[in-house]
N, C-alpha and C. Protein backbone atom coordinates (compact mmCIF):
# COMPACT_ATOMS: atom_id res chain seq x y z
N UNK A 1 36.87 -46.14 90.68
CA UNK A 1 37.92 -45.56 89.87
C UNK A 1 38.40 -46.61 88.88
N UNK A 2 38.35 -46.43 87.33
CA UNK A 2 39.03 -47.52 86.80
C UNK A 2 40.15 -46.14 86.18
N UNK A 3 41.32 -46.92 85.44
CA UNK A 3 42.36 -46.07 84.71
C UNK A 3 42.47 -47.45 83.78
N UNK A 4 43.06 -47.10 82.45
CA UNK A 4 43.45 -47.71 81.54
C UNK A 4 45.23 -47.79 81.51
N UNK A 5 45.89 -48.75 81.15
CA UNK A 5 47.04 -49.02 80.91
C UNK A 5 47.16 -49.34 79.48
N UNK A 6 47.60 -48.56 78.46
CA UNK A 6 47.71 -49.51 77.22
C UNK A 6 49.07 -49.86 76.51
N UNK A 7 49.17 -50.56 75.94
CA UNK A 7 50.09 -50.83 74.87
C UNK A 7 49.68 -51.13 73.08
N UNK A 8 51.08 -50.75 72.29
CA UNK A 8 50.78 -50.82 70.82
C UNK A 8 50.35 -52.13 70.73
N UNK A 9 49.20 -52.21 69.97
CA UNK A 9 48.04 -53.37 69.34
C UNK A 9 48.12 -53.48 68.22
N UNK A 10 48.76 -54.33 67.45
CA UNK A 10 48.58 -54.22 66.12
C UNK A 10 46.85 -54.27 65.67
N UNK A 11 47.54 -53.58 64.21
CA UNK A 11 46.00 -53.29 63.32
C UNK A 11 45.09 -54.72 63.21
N UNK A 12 43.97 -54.40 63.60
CA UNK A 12 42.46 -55.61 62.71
C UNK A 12 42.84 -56.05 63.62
N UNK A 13 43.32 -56.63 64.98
CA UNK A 13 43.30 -57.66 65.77
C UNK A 13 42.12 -57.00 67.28
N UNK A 14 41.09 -57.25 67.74
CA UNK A 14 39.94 -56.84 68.58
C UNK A 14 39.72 -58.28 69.53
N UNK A 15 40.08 -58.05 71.01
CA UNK A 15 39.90 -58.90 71.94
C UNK A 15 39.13 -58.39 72.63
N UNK A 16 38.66 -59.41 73.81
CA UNK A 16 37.69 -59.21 75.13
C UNK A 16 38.34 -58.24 76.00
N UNK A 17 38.20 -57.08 76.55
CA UNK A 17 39.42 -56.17 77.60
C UNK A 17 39.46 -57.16 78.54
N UNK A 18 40.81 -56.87 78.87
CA UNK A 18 41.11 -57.66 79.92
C UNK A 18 41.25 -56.39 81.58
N UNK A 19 40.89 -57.09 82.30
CA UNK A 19 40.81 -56.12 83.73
C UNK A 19 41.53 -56.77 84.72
N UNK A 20 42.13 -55.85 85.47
CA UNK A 20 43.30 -56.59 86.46
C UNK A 20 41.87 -55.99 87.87
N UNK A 21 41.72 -56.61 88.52
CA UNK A 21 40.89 -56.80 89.29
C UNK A 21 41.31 -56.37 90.74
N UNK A 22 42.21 -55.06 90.59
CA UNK A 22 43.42 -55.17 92.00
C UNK A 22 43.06 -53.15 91.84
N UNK A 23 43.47 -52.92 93.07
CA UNK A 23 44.14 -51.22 93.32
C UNK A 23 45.78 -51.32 93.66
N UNK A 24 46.04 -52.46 93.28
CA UNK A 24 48.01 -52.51 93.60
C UNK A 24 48.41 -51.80 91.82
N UNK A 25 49.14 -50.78 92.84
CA UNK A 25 49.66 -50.22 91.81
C UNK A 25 50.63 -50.71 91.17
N UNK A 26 51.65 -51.44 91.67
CA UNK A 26 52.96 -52.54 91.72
C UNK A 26 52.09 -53.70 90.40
N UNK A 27 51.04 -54.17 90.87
CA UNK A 27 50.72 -55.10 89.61
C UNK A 27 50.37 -54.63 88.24
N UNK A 28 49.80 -53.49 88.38
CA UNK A 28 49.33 -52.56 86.76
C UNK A 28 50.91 -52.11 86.32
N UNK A 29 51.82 -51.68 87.39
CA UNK A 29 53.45 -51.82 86.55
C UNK A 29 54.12 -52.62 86.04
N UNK A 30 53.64 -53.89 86.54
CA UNK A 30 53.94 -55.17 86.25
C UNK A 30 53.96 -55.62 84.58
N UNK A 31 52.02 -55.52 84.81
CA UNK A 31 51.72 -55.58 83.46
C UNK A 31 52.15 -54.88 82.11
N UNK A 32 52.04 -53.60 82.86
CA UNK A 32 52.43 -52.45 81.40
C UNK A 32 54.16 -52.75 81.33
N UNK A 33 54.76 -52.77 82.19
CA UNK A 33 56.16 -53.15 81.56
C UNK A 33 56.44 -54.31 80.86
N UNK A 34 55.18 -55.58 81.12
CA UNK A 34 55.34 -56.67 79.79
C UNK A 34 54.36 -56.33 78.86
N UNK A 35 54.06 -54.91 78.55
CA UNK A 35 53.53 -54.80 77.34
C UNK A 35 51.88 -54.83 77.10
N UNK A 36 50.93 -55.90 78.28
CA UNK A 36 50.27 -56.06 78.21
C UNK A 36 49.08 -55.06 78.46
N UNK A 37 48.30 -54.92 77.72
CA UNK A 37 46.94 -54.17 77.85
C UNK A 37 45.91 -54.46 79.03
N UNK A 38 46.06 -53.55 79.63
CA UNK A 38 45.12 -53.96 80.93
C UNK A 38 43.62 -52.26 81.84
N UNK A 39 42.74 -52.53 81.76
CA UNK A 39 42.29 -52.05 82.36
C UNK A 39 41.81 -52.17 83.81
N UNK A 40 42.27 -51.18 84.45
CA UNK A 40 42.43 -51.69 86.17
C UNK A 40 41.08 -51.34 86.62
N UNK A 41 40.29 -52.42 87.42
CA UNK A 41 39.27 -52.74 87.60
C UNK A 41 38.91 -52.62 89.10
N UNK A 42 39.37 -51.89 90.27
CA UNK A 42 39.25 -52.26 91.76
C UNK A 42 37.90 -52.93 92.60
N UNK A 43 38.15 -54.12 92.68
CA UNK A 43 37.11 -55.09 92.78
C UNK A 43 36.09 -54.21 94.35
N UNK A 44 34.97 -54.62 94.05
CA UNK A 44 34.14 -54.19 95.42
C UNK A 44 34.54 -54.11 96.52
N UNK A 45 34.53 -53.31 97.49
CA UNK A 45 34.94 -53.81 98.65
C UNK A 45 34.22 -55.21 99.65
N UNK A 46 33.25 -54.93 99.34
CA UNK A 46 32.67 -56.20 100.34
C UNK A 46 33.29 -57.91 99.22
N UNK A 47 33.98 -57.79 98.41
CA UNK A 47 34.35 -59.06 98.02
C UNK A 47 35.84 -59.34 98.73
N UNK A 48 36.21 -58.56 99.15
CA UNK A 48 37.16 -59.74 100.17
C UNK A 48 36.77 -60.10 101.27
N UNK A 49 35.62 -58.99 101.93
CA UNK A 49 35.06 -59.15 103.24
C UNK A 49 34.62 -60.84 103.29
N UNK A 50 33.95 -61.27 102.46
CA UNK A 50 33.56 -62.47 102.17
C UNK A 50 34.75 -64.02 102.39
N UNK A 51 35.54 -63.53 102.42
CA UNK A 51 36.95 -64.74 102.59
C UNK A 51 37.14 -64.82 104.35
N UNK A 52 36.94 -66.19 104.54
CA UNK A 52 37.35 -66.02 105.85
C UNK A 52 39.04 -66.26 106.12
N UNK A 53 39.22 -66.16 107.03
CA UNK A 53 40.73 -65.76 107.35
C UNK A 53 41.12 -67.18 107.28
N UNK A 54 40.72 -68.10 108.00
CA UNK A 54 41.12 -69.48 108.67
C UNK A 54 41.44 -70.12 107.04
N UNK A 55 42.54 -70.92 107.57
CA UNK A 55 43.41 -71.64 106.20
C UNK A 55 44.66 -71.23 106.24
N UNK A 56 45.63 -71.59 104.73
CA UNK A 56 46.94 -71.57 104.95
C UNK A 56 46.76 -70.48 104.36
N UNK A 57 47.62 -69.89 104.27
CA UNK A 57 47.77 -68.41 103.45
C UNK A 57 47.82 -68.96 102.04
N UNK A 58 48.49 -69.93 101.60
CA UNK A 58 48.15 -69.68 100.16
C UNK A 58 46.27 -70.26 99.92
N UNK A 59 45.76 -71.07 100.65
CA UNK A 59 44.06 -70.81 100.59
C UNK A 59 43.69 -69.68 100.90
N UNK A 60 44.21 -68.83 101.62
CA UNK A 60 43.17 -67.22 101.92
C UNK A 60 43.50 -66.57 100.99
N UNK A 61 44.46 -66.59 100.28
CA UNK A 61 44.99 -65.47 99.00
C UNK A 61 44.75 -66.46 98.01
N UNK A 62 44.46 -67.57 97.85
CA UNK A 62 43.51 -67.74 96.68
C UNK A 62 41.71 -67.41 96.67
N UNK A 63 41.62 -67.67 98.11
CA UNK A 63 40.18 -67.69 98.37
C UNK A 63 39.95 -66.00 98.16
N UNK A 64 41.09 -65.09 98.09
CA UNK A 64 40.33 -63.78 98.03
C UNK A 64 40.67 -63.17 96.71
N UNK A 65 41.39 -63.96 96.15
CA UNK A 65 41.71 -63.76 94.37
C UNK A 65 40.41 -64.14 93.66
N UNK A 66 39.85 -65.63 93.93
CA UNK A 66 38.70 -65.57 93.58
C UNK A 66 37.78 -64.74 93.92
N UNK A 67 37.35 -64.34 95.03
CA UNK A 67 36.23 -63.58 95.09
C UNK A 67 36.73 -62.09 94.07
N UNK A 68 37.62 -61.80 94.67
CA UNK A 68 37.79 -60.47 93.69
C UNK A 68 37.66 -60.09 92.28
N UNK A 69 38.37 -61.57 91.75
CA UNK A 69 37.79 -61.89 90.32
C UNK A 69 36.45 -62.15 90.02
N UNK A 70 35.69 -62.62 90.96
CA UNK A 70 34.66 -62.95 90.62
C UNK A 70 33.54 -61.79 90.92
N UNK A 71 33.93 -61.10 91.89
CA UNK A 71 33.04 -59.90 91.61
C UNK A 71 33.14 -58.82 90.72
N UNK A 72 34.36 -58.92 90.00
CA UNK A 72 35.03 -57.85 89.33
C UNK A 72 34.10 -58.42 87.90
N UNK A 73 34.15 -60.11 87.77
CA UNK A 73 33.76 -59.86 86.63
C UNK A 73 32.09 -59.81 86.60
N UNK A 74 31.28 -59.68 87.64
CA UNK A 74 29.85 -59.67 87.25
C UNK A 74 29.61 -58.33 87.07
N UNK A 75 30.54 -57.44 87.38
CA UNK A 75 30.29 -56.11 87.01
C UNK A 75 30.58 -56.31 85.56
N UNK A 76 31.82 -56.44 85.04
CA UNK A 76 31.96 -56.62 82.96
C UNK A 76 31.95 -57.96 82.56
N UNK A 77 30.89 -58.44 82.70
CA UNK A 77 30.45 -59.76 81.88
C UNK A 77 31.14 -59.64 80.35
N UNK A 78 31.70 -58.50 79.89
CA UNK A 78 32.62 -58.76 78.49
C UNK A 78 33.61 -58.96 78.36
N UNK A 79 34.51 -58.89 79.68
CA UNK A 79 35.88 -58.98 80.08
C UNK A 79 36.12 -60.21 80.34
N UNK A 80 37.95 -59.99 80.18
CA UNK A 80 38.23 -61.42 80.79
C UNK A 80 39.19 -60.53 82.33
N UNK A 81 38.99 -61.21 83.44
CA UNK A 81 39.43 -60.91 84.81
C UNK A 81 40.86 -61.07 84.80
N UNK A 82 41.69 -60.63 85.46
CA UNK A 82 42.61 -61.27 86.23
C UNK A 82 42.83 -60.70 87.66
N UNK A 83 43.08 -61.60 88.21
CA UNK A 83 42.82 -61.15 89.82
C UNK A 83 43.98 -61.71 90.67
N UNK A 84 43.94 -61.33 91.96
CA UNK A 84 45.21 -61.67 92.54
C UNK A 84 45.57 -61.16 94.28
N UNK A 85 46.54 -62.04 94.57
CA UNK A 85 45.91 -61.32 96.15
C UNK A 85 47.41 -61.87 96.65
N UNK A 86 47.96 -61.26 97.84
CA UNK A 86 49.25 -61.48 98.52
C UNK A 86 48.45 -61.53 100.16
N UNK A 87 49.08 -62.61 100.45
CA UNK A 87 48.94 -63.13 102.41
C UNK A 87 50.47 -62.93 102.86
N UNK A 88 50.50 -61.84 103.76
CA UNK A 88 52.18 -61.70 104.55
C UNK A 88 51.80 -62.82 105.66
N UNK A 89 52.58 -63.68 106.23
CA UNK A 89 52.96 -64.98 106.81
C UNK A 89 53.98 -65.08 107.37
């Protein structure tokens, strides 16, 4: 499932889409209330499977931000990612 979020772009200006790499709905509100243009991207499932648990929480929620970003972006090699992940502790 992707959905688009947009905001007014001024004229002649053409960037890389940017993709939020998440199914949190809370972060695509995030974005669109600062305006920003984002297409929501829900990363694979087997890319968090890949993070092991062991570490501090802020290493497992980086370790699964990366993967998510990083699988999100071999699917749109034209995009730029953003990705992101929360550990309750």
């Amino acid at each position: 499932m992707t959905s688009e979020i947009s905001s007014e772009e001024p004229a002649g200006r053409h960037h890389r889409p940017l993709l939020l790499a998440s199914a949190s709905p809370r972060r695509a509100w995030l974005l669109q209330q600062a305006g920003v243009r984002v297409e929501i991207v829900p990363p694979p499932p087997e890319a968090e499977k890949q993070v092991a648990p062991d570490g501090s929480p802020r290493q497992v929620a980086l370790a699964a931000a990366r993967a998510k970003g990083l699988a999100t972006a071999r699917l749109r090699p034209d995009a730029l990612v953003l990705a992101a992940d929360t550990v309750v502790a």
